[in-house]
N, C-alpha and C. Protein backbone atom coordinates (compact mmCIF):
# COMPACT_ATOMS: atom_id res chain seq x y z
N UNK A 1 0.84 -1.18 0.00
CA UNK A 1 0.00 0.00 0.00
C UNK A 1 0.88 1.25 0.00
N UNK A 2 0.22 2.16 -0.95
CA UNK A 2 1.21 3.99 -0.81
C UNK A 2 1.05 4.14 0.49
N UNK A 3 2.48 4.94 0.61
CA UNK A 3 2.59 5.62 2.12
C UNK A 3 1.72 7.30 1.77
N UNK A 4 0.92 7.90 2.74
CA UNK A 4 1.25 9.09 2.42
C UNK A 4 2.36 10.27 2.41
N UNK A 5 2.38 11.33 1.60
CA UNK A 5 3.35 11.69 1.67
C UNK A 5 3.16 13.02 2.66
N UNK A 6 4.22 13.28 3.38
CA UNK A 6 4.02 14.76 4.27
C UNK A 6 4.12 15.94 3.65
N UNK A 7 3.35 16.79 3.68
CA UNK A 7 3.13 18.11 3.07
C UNK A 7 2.99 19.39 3.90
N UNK A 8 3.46 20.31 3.58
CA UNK A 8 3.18 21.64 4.00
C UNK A 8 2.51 22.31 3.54
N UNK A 9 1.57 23.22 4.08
CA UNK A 9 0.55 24.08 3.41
C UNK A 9 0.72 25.04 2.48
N UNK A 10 1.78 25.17 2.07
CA UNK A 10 2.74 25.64 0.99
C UNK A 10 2.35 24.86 -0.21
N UNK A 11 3.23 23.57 0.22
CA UNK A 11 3.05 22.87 -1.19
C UNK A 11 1.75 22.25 -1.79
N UNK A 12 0.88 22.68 -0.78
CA UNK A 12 -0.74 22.31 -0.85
C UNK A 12 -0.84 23.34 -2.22
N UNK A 13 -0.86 24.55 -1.44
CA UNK A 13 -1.79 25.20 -2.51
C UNK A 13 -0.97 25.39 -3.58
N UNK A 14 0.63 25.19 -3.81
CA UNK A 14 1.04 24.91 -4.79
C UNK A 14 0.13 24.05 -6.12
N UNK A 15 0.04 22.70 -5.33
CA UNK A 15 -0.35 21.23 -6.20
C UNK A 15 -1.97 22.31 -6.46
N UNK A 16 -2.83 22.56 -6.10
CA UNK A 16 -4.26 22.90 -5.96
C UNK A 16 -3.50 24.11 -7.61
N UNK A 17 -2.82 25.06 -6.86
CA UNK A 17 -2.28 25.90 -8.31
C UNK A 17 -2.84 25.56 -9.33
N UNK A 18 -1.29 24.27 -9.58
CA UNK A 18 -0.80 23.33 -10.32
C UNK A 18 -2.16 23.03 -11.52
N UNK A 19 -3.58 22.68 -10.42
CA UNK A 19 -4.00 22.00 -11.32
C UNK A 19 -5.47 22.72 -11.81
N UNK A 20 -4.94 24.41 -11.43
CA UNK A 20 -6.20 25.04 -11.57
C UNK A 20 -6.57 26.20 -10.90
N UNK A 21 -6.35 26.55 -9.02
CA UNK A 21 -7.08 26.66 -8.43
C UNK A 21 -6.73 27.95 -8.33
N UNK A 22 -7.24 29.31 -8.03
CA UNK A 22 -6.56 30.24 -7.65
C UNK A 22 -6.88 30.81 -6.38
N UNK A 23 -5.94 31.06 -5.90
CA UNK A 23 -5.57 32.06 -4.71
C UNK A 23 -6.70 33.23 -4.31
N UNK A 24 -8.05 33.09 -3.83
CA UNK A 24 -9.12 33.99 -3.55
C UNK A 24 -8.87 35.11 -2.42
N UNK A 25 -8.19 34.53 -1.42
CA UNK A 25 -7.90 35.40 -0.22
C UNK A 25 -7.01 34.41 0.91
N UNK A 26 -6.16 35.48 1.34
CA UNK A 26 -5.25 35.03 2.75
C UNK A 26 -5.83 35.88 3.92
N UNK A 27 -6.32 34.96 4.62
CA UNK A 27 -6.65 35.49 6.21
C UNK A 27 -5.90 34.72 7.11
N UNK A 28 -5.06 35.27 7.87
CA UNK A 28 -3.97 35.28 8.41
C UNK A 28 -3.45 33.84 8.47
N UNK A 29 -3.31 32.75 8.81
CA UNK A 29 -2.51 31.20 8.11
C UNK A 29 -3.23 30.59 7.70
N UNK A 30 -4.52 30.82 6.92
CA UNK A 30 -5.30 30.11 6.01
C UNK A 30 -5.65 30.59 4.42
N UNK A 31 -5.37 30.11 3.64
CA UNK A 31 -5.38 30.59 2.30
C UNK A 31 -7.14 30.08 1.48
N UNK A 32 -7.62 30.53 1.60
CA UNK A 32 -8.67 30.13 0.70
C UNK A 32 -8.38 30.18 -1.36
N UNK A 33 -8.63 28.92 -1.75
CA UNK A 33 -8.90 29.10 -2.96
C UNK A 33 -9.72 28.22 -3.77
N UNK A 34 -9.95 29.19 -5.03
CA UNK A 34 -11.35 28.32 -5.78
C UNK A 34 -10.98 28.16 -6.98
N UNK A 35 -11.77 27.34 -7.28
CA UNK A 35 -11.80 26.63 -9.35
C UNK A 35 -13.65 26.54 -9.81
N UNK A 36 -13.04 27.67 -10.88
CA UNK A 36 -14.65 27.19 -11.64
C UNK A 36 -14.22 26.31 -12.50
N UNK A 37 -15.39 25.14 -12.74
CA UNK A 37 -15.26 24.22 -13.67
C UNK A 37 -16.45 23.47 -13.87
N UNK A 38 -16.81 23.43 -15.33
CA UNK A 38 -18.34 23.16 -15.51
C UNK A 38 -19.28 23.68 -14.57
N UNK A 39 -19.27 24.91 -14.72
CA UNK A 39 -20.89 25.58 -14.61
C UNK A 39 -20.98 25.32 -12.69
N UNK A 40 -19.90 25.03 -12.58
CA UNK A 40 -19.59 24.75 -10.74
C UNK A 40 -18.15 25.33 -10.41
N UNK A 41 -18.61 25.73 -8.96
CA UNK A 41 -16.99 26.45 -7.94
C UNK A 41 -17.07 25.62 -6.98
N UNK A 42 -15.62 25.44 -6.92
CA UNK A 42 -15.14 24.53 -5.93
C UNK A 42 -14.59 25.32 -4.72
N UNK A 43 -14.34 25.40 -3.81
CA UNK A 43 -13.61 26.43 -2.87
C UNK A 43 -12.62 25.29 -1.61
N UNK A 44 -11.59 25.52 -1.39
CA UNK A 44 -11.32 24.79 -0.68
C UNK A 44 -10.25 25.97 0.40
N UNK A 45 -9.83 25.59 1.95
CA UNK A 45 -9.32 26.16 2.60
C UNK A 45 -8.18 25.76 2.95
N UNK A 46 -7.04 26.06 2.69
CA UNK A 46 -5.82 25.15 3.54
C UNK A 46 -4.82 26.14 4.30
N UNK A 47 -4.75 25.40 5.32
CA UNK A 47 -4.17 25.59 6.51
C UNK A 47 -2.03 26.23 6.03
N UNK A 48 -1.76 27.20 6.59
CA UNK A 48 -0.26 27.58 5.95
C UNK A 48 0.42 27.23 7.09
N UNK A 49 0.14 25.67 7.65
CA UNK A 49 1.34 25.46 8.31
C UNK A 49 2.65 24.67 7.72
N UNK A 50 3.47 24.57 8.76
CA UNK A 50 4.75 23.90 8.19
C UNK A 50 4.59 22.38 8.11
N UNK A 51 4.11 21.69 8.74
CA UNK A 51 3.32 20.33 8.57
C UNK A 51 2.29 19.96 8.79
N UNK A 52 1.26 19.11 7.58
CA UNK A 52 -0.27 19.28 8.06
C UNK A 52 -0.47 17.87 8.54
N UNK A 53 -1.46 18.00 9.70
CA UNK A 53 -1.67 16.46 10.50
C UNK A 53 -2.32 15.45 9.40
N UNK A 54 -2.54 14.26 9.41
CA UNK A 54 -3.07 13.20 8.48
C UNK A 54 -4.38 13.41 8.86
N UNK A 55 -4.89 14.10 9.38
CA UNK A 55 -6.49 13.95 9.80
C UNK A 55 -7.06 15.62 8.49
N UNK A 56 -5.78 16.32 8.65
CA UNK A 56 -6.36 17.72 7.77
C UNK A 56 -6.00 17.61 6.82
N UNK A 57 -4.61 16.60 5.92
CA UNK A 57 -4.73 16.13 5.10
C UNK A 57 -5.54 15.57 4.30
N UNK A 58 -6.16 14.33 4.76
CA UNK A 58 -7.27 13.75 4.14
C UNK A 58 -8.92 14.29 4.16
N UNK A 59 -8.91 15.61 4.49
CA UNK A 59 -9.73 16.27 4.23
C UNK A 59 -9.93 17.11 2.70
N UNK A 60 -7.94 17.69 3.14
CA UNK A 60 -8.17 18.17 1.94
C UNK A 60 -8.16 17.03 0.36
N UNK A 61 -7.12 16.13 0.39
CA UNK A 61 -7.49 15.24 -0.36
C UNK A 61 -9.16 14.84 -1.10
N UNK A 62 -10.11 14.94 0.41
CA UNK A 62 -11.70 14.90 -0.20
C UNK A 62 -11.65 15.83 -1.03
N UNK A 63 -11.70 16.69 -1.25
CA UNK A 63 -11.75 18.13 -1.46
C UNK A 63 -11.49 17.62 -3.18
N UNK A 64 -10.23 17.83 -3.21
CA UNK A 64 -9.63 17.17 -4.44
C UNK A 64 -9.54 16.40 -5.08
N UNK A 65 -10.12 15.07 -4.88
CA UNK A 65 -10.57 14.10 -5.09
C UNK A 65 -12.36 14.49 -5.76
N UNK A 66 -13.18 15.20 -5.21
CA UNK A 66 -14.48 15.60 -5.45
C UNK A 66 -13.96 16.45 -7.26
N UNK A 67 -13.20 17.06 -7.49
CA UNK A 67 -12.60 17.93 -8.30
C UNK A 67 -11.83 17.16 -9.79
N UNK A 68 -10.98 16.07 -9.28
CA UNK A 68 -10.05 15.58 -9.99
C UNK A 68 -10.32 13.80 -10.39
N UNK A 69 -10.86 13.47 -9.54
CA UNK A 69 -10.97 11.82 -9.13
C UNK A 69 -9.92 11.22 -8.45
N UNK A 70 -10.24 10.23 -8.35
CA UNK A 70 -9.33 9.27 -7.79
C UNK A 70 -8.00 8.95 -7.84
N UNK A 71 -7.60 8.78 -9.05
CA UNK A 71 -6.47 8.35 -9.68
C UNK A 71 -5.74 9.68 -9.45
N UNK A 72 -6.42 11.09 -10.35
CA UNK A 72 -5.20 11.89 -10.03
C UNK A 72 -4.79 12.01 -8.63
N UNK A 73 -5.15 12.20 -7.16
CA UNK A 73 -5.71 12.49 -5.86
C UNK A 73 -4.66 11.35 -5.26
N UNK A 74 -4.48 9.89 -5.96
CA UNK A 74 -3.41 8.82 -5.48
C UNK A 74 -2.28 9.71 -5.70
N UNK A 75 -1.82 9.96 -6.89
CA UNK A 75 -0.79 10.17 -8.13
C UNK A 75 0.13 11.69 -7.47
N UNK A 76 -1.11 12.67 -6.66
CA UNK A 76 -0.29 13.71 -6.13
C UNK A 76 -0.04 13.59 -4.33
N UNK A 77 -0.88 12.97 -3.99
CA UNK A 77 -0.54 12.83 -2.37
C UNK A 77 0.03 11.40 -1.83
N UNK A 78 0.16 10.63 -2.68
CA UNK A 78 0.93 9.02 -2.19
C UNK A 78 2.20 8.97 -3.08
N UNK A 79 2.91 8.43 -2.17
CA UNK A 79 4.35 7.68 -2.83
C UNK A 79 4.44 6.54 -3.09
């Protein structure tokens, strides 16, 4: 089985970037950002710490996973 991989809230909204998302607003260590796509907005919130716990991880993963599917969602957060 993939391990997950550890991430910082940095390279979160990097990958979210990466595959779309833009940068709506920073309120003080939380970055909100959204993606329109088909006639729908997605909005998601991530946390700007230096390491995110596996419990706020796999939140955001839902998030992205709802957005991308499955396969991509393995492909950017597992090793």
């Amino acid at each position: 089985m993939p391990k997950l991989k550890q991430f910082s809230g940095k390279e979160v909204v990097k990958l979210f970037e990466i595959h779309g998302f833009k940068v709506k607003r920073t309120l003080g260590s939380h970055v909100r950002l959204t993606l329109d796509k088909n006639d729908s907005s997605y909005h998601v919130t991530i946390p700007l710490h230096d390491s995110l716990k596996k419990g706020t991880l796999h939140g955001i993963m839902r998030d992205f996973e709802l957005c991308f599917g499955k396969e991509e969602t393995d492909l950017c957060f597992f090793s």
